[in-house]
Protein backbone atom coordinates (compact mmCIF):
# COMPACT_ATOMS: atom_id res chain seq x y z
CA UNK A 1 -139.40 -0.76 -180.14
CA UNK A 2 -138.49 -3.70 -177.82
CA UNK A 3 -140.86 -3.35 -175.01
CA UNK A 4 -143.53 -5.89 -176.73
CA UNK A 5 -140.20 -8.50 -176.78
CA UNK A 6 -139.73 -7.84 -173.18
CA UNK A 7 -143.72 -8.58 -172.55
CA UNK A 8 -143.63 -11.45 -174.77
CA UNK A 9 -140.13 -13.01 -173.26
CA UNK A 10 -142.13 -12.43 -169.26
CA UNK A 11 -144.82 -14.12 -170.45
CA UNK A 12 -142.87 -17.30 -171.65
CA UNK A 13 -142.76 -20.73 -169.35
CA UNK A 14 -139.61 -20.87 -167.40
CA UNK A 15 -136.91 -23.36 -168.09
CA UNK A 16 -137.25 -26.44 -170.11
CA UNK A 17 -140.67 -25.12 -171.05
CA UNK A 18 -142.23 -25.30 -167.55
CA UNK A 19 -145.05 -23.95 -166.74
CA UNK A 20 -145.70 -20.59 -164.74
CA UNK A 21 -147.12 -20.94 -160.71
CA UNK A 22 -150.68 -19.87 -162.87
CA UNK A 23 -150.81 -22.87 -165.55
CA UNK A 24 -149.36 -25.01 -162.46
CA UNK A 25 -152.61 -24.29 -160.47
CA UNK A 26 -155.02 -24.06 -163.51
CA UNK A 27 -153.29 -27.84 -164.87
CA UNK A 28 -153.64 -29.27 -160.93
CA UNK A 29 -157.41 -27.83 -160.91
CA UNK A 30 -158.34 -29.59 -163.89
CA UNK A 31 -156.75 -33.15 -163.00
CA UNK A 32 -159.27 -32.08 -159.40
CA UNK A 33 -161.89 -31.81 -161.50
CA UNK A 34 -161.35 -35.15 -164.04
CA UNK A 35 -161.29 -36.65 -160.76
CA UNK A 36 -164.33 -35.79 -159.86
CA UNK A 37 -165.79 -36.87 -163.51
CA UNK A 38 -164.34 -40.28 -162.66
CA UNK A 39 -165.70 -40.11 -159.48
CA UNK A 40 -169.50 -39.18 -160.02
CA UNK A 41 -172.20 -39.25 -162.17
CA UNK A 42 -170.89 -36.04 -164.05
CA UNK A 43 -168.93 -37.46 -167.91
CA UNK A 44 -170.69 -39.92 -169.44
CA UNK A 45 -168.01 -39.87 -172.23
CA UNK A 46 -165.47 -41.85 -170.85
CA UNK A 47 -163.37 -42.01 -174.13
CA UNK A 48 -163.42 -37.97 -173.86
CA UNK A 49 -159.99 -36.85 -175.57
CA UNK A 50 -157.83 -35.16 -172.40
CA UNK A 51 -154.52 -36.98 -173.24
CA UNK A 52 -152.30 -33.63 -172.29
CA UNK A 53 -154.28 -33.33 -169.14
CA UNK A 54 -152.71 -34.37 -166.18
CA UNK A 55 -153.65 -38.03 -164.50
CA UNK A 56 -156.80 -37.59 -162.07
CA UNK A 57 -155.80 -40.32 -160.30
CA UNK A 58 -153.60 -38.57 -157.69
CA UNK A 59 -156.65 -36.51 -156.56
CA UNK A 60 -158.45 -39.67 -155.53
CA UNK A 61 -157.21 -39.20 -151.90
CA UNK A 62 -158.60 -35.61 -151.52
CA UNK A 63 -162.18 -36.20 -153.53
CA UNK A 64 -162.34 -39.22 -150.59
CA UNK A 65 -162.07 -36.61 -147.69
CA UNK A 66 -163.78 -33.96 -149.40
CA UNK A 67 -167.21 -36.70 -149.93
CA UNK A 68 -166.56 -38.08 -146.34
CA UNK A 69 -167.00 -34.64 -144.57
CA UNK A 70 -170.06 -34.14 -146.57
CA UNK A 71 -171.31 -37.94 -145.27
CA UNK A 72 -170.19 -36.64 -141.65
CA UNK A 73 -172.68 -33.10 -142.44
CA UNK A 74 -175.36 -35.01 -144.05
CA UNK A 75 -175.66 -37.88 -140.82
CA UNK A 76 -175.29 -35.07 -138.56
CA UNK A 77 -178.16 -32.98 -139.97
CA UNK A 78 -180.41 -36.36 -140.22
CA UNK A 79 -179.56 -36.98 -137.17
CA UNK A 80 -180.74 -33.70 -135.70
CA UNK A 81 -183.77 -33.27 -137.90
CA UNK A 82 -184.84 -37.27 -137.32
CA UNK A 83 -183.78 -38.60 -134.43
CA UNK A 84 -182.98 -42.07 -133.59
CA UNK A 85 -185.36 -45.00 -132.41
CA UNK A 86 -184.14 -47.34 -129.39
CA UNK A 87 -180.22 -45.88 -129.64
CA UNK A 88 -180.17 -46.87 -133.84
CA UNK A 89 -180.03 -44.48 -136.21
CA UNK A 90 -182.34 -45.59 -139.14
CA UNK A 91 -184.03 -42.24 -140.47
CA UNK A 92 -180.50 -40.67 -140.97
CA UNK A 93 -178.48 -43.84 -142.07
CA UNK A 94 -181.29 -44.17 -144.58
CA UNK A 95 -180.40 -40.37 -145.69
CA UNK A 96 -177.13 -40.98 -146.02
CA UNK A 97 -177.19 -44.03 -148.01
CA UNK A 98 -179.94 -42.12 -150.06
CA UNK A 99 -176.64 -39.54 -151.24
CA UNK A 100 -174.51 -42.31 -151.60
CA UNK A 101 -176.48 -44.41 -154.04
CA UNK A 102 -178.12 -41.53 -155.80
CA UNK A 103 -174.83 -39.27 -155.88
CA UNK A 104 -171.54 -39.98 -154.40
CA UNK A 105 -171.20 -43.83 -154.27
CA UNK A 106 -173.60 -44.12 -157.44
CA UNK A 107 -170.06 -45.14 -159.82
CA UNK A 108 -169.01 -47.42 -157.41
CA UNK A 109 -172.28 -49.12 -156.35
CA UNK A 110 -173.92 -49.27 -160.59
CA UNK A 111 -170.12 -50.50 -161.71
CA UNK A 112 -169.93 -53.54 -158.92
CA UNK A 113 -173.09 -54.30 -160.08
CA UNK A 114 -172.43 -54.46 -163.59
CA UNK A 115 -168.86 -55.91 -163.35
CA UNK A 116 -171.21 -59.32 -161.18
CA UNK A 117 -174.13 -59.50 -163.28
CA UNK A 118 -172.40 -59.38 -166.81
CA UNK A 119 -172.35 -62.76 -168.95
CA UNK A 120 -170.09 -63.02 -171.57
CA UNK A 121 -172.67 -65.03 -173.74
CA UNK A 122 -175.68 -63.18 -172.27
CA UNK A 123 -178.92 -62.72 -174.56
CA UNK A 124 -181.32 -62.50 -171.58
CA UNK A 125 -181.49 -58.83 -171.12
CA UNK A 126 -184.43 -58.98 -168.79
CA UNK A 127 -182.42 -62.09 -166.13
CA UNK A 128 -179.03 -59.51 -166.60
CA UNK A 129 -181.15 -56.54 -165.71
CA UNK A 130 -182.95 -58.67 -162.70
CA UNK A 131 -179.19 -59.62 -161.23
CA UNK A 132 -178.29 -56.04 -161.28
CA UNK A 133 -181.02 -54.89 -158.78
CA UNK A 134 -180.78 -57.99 -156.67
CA UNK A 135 -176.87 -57.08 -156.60
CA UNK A 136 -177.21 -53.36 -156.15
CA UNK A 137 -179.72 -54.17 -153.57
CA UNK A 138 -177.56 -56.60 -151.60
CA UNK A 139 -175.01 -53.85 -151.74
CA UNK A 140 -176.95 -51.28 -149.74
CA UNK A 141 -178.44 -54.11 -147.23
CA UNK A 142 -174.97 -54.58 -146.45
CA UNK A 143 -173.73 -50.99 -146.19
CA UNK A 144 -176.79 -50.21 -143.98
CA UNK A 145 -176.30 -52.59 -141.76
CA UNK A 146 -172.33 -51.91 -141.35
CA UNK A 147 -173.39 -48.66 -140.68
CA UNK A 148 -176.18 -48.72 -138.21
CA UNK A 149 -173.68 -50.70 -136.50
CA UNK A 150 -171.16 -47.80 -135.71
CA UNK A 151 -170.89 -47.06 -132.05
CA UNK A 152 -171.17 -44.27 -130.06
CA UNK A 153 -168.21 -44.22 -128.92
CA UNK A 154 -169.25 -43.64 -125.08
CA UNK A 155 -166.29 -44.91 -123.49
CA UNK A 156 -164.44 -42.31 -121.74
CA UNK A 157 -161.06 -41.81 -123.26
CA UNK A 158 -157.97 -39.73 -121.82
CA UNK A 159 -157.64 -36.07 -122.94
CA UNK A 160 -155.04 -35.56 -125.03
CA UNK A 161 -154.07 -32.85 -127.76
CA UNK A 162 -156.54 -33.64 -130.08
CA UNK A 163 -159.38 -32.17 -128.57
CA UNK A 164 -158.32 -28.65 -129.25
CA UNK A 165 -158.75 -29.10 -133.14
CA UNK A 166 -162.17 -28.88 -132.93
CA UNK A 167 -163.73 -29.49 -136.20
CA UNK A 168 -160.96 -31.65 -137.34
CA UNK A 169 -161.35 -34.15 -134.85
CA UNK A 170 -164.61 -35.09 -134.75
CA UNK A 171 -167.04 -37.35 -132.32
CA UNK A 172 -166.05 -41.10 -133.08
CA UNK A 173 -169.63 -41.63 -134.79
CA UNK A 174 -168.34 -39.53 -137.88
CA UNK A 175 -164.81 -40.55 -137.76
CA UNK A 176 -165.86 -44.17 -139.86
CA UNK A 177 -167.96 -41.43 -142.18
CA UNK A 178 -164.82 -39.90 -143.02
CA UNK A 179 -162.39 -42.43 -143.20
CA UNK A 180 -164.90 -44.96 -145.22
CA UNK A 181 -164.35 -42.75 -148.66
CA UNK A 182 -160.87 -42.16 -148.28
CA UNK A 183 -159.94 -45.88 -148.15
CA UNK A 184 -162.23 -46.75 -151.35
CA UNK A 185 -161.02 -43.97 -153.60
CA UNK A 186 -156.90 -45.07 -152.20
CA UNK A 187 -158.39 -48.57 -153.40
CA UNK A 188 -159.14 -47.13 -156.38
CA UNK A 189 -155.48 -45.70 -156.97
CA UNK A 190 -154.05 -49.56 -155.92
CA UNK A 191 -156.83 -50.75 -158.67
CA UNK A 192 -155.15 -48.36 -161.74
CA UNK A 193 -151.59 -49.26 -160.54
CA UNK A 194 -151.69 -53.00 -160.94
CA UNK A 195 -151.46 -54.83 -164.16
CA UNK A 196 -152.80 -53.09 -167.63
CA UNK A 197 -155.85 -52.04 -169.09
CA UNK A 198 -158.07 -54.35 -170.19
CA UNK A 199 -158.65 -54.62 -174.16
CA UNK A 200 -161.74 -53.54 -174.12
CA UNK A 201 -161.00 -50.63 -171.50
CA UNK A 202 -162.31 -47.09 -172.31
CA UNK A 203 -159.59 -44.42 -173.14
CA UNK A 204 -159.57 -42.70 -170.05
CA UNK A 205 -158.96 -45.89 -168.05
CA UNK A 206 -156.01 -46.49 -170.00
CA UNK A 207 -154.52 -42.95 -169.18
CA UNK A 208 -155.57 -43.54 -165.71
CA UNK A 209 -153.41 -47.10 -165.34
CA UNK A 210 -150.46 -45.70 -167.59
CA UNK A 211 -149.97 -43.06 -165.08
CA UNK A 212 -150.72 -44.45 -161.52
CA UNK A 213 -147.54 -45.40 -160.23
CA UNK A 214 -146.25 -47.43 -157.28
CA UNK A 215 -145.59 -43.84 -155.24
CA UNK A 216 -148.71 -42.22 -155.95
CA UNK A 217 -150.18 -45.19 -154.25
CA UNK A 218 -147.52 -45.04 -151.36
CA UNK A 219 -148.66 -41.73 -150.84
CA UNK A 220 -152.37 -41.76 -150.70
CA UNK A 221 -151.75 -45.42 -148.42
CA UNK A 222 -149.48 -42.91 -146.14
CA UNK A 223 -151.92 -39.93 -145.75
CA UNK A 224 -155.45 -42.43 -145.31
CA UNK A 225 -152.70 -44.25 -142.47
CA UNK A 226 -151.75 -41.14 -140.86
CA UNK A 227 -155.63 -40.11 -141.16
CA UNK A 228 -156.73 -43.50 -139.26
CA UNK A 229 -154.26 -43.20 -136.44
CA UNK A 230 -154.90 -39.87 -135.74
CA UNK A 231 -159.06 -40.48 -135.45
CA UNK A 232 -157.67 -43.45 -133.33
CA UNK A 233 -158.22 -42.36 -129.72
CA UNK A 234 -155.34 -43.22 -126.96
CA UNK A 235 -152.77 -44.17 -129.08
CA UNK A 236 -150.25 -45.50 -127.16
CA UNK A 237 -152.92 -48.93 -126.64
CA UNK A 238 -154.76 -48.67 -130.03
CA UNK A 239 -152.37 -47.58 -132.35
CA UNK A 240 -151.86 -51.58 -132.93
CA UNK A 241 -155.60 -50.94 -133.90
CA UNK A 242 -155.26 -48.71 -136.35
CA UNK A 243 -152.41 -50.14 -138.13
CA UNK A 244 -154.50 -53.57 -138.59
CA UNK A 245 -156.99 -51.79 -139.98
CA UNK A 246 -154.40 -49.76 -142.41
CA UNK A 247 -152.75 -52.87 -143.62
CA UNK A 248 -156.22 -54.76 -143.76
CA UNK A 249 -157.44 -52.85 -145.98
CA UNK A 250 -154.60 -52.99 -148.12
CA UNK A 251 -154.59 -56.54 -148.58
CA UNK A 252 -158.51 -56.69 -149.02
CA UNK A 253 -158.04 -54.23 -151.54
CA UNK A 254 -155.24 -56.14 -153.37
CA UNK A 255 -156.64 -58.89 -153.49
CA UNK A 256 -159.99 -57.50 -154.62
CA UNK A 257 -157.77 -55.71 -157.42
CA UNK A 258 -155.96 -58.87 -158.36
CA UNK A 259 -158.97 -61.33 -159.15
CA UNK A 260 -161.17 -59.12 -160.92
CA UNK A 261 -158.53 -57.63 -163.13
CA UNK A 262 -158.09 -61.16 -163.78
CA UNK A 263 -161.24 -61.82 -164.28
CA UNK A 264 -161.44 -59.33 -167.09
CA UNK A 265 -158.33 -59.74 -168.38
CA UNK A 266 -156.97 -56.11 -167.45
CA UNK A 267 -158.52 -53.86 -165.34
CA UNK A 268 -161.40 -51.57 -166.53
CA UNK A 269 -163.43 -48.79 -165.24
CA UNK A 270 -165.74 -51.51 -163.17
CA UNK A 271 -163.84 -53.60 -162.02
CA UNK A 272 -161.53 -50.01 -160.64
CA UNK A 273 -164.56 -48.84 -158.90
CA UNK A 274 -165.44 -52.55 -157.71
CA UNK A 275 -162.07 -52.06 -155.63
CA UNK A 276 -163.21 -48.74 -154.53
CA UNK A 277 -166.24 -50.33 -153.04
CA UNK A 278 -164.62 -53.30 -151.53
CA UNK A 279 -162.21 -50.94 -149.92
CA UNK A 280 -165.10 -49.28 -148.29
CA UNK A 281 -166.68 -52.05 -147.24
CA UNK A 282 -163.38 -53.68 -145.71
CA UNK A 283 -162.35 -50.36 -143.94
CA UNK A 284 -166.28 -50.80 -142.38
CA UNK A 285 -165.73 -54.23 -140.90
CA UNK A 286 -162.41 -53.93 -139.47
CA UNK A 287 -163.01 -50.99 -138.47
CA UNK A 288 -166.34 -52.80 -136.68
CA UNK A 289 -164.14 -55.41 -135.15
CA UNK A 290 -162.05 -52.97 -134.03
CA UNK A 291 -164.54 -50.68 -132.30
CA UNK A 292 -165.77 -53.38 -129.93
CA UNK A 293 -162.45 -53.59 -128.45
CA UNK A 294 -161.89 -49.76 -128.23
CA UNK A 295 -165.44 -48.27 -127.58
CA UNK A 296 -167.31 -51.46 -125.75
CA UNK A 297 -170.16 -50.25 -127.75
């Protein structure tokens, strides 16, 4: 008579009404895969309902690693299948820009745009619509030519542990590949943890800044740090390197966070992924500056 007690009482959350190890995993996949929505070109709904969900922005970290091994695979096959002209890469940078735009870095490319083309008193649909392209193509000219830039990384460095991982540490061509996404999607976290939402914000941006704290953002700083230094070859004379390139992106971030928020009075879904891309973009010139000291091109 009590058996279907004992099945129901097993089958309750544990203490305080927390969850089992199974809605644990199924709650942590779907904050993965809200991430992702925010990420790419998947919701257009961003006032979707999802308030008991649990805040994406904590995944922004791993959906940066995840997209910069599949920029490190895409270069590499382009690469192989095209070749490169006079030591510079064009047919495969132009492939890997192609996924960027069109897929990976479409949010973060279409909402700088947007966020520096809008007028507050703007009628002219056809000039806004002009400034958009000009911007979105200034965007590109200016990732392509950071990244055709990226060295070989010829110089013959000292043999350390490293080199037995293989897969996970890979030629200093794809390390920038990597690292660029992580850094703009941490960017993204610094973006939702400063200030408010912006009146006219959509609903999912304002769960996204009520929940990013200061150590979420700690966190994903730590793990893109300890990412950089260990891509960082010899580190005992370029871990200096590394850590200017950590803590310069951090401030180009911040700042890049501060004045648009500011701008907009709060910060909103462009002016979050604005940050993402200026955290790319600042990650690819230090990390430029850096390389010539490291690699000698």
């Amino acid at each position: 008579m009590n058996e279907p007690d004992a099945i129901q009482a097993s089958a309750r959350p544990g203490p305080a009404g927390s969850p089992g190890p199974c809605g644990g995993l199924a709650a942590a996949a779907r904050a993965f895969l809200q991430a992702g929505r925010f990420l790419l070109p998947l919701d257009p709904r961003p006032d979707a309902s999802g308030e008991n969900d649990r805040p994406p922005g904590h995944w922004f970290v791993p959906w940066g690693l995840l997209i910069g091994i599949i920029y490190a695979i895409v270069f590499s096959a382009g690469w192989r299948l095209f070749g490169e002209y006079h030591r510079m890469r064009l047919v495969p940078t132009a492939v890997l820009l192609t996924v960027d735009l069109a897929w990976f870095g479409r949010r973060l490319i279409t909402g700088s745009a947007a966020l520096f083309t809008r007028r507050r008193d703007a009628d002219d649909a056809c000039a806004v619509a002009i400034g958009g392209v000009l911007a979105v193509l200034l965007i590109v000219l200016l990732k392509q030519a950071l990244l055709l830039s990226l060295p070989y990384g010829a110089r013959p460095q000292p043999a350390d542990w490293r080199q037995h991982l293989g897969v996970l540490y890979p030629a200093p061509i794809y390390r920038p590949l990597i690292l660029m996404p992580v850094w703009g999607r941490w960017a993204m976290m610094l973006a939702a943890s400063m200030g408010r939402a912006a009146p006219a914000a959509s609903s999912r941006t304002v769960r996204l800044t009520a929940s990013m704290g200061l150590r979420a953002v700690g966190a994903g700083w730590v793990a893109a740090a300890l990412l950089t230094f260990l891509y960082i070859p010899a580190p005992r004379l370029y871990l200096g390197h590394a850590v200017l390139m950590a803590v310069g992106t951090l401030v180009a971030s911040y700042f890049s966070a501060y004045l648009l928020g500011r701008r907009e009075r709060g910060q909103t879904e462009d002016t979050i992924l604005a940050t993402g891309l200026a955290g790319e973009l600042s990650f690819l010139l230090l990390y430029l500056a850096v390389a010539s000291a490291i690699y000698l091109y």
